[in-house]
C-alpha atoms as a PDB file:
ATOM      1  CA  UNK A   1      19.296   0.678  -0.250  1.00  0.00           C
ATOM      2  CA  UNK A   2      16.619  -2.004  -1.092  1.00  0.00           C
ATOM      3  CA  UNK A   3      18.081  -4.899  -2.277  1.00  0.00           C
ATOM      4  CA  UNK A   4      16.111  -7.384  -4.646  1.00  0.00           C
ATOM      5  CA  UNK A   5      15.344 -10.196  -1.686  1.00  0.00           C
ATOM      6  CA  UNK A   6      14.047  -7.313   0.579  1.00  0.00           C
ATOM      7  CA  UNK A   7      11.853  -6.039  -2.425  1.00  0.00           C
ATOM      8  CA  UNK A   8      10.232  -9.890  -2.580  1.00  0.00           C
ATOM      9  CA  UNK A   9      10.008 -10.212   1.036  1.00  0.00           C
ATOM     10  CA  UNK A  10       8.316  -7.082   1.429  1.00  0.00           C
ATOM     11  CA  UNK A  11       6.083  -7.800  -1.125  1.00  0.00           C
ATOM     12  CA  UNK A  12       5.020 -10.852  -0.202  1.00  0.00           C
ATOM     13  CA  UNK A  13       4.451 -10.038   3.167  1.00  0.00           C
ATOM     14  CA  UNK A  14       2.406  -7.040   2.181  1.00  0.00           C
ATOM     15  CA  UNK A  15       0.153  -8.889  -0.380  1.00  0.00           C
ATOM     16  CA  UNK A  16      -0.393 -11.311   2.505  1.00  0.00           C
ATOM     17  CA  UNK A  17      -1.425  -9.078   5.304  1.00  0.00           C
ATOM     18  CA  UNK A  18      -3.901  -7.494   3.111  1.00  0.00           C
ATOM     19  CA  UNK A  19      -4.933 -10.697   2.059  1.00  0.00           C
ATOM     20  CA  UNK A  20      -5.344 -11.470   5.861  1.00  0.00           C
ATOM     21  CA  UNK A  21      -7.258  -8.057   6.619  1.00  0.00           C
ATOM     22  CA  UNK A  22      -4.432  -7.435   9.082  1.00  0.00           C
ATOM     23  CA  UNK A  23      -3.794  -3.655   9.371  1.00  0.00           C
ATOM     24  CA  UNK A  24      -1.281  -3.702  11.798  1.00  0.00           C
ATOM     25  CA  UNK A  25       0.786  -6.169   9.721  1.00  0.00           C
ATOM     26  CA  UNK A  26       0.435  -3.817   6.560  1.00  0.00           C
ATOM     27  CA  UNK A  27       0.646  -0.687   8.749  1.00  0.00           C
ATOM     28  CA  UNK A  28       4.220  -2.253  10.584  1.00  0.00           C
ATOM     29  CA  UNK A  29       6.192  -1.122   7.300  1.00  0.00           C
ATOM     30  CA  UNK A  30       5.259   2.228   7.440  1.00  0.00           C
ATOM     31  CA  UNK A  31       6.585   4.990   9.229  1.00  0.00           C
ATOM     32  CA  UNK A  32       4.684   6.938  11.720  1.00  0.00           C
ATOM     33  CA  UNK A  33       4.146  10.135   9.496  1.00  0.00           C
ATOM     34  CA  UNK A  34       4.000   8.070   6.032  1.00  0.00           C
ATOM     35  CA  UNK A  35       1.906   9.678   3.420  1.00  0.00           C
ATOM     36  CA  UNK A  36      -0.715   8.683   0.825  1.00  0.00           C
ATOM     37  CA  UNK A  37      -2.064   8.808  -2.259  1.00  0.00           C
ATOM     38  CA  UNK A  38      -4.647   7.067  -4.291  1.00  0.00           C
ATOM     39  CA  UNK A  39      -7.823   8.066  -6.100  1.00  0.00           C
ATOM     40  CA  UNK A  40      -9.822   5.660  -3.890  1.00  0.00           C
ATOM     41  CA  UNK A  41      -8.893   8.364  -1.302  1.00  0.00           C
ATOM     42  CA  UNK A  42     -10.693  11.048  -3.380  1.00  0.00           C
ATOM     43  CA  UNK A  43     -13.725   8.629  -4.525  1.00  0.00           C
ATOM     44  CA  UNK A  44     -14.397   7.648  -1.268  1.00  0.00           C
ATOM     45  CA  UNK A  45     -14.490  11.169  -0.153  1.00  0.00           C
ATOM     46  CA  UNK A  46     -11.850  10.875   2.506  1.00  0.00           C
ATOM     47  CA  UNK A  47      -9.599  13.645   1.073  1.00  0.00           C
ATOM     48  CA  UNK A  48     -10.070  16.518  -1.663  1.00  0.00           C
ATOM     49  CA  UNK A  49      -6.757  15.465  -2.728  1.00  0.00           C
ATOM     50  CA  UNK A  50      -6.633  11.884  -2.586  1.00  0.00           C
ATOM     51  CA  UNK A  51      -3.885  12.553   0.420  1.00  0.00           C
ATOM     52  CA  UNK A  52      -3.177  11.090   3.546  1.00  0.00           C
ATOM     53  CA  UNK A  53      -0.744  11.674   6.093  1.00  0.00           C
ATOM     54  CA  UNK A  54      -0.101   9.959   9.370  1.00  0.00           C
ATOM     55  CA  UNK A  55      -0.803   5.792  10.209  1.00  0.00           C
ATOM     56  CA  UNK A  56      -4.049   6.641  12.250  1.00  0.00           C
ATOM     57  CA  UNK A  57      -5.484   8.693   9.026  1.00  0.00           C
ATOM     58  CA  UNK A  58      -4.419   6.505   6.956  1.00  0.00           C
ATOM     59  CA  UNK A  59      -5.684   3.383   9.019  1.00  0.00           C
ATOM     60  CA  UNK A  60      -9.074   5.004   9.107  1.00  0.00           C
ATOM     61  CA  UNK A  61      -9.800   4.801   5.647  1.00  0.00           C
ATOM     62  CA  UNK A  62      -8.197   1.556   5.283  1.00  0.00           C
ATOM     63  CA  UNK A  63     -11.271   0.236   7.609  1.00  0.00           C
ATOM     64  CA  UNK A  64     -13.533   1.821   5.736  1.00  0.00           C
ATOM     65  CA  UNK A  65     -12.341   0.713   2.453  1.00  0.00           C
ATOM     66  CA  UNK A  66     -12.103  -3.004   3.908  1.00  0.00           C
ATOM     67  CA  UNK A  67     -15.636  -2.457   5.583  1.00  0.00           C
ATOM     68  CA  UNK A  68     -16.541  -1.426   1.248  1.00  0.00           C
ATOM     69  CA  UNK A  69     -15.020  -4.240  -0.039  1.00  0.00           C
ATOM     70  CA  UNK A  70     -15.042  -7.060   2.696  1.00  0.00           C
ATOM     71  CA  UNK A  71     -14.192  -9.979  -0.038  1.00  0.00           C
ATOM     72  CA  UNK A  72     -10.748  -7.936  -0.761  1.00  0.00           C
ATOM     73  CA  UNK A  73      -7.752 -10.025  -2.059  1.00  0.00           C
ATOM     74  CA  UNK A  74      -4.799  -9.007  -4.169  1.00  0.00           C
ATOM     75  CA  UNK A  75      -3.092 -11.153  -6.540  1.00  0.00           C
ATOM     76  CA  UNK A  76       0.728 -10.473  -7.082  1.00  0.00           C
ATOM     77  CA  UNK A  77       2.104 -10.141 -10.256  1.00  0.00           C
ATOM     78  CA  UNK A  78       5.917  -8.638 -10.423  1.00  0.00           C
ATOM     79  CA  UNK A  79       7.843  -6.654  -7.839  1.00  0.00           C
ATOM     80  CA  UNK A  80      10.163  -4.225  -9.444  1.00  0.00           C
ATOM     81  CA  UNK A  81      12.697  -2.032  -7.344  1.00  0.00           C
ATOM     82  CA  UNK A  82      15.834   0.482  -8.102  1.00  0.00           C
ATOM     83  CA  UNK A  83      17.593   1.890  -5.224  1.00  0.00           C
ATOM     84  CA  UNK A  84      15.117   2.920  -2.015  1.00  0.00           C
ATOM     85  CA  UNK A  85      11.713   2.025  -3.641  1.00  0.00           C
ATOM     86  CA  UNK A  86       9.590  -0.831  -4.741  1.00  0.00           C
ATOM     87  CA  UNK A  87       7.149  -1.227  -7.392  1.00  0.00           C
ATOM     88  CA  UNK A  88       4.647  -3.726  -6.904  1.00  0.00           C
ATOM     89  CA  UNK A  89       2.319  -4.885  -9.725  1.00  0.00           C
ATOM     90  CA  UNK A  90      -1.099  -6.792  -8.463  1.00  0.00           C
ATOM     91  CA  UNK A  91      -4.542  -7.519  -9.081  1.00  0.00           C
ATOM     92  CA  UNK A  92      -6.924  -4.956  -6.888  1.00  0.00           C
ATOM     93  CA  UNK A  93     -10.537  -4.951  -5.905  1.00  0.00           C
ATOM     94  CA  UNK A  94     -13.186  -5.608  -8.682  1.00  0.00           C
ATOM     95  CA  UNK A  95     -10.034  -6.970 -10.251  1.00  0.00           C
ATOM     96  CA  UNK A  96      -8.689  -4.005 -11.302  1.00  0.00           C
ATOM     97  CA  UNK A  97      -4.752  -3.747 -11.938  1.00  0.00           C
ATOM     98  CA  UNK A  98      -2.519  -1.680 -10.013  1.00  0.00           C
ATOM     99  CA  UNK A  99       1.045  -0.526  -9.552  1.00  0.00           C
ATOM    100  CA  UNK A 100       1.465   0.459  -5.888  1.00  0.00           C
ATOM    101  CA  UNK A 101       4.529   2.783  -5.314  1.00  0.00           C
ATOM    102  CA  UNK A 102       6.475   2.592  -2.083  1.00  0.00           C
ATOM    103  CA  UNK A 103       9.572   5.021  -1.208  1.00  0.00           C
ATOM    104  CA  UNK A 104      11.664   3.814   1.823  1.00  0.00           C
ATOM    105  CA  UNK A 105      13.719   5.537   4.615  1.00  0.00           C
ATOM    106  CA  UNK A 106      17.189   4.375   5.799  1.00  0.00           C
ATOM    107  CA  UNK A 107      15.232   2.068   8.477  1.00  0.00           C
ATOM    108  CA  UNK A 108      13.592   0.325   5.443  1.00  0.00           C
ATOM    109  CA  UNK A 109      10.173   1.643   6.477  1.00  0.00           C
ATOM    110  CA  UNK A 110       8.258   3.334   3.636  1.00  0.00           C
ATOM    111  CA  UNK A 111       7.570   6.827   4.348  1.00  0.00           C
ATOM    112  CA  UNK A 112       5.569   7.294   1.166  1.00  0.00           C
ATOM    113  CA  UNK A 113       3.150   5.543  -1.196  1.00  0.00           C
ATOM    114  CA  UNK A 114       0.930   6.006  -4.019  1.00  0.00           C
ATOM    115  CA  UNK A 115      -1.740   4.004  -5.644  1.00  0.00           C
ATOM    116  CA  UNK A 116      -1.949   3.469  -9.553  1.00  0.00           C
ATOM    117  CA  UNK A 117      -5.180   2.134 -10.840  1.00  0.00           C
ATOM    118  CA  UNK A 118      -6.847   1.249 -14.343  1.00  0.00           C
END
């Protein structure tokens, strides 16, 4: 079970990393088989689905999407959680909103995620 300071923490220290361009600080709360979704995946042509699976796939087009947009920063807005996921609520690339949706194991790593966009 997430509990509301472990929502927050992770949070923060998500928005930061990416902030940072560090993918092995956003990549260290994901499990090794994690998958993902998010139409960037299908724009960018990565995946006919807009699916990932597995941290090396998944760091690929992470480099490639930081490589697209080098001047990337997120802006936090509201974390919300229930029991083993987290909601968080930012301001994207081109300052688009999002909603990014993590699901968590019993280790408190997130096994899956999905990207909501406007």
């Amino acid at each position: 079970m997430i509990s509301r300071e472990q929502a927050l923490q992770f949070a923060n220290e998500w928005v930061a990393a990416w902030n940072a361009h560090d993918l092995d600080a956003v990549l260290a709360h994901y499990t090794g088989d994690f998958e993902m979704s998010s139409p960037f995946i299908l724009q960018m042509g990565i995946s006919p689905d807009g699916r990932l699976k597995g941290k090396q796939n998944v760091r690929n087009y992470w480099e490639k999407a930081l490589a697209k947009y080098s001047d990337l920063h997120f802006e936090l807005h509201e974390v919300l959680s229930c029991m083993n996921t987290v909601i968080i609520y930012y301001t994207s690339v081109n300052g688009k909103k999002a909603a990014e949706f993590f699901a968590f194991d019993e280790n408190g790593k997130v096994f899956q995620a999905m990207g909501h966009y406007n």
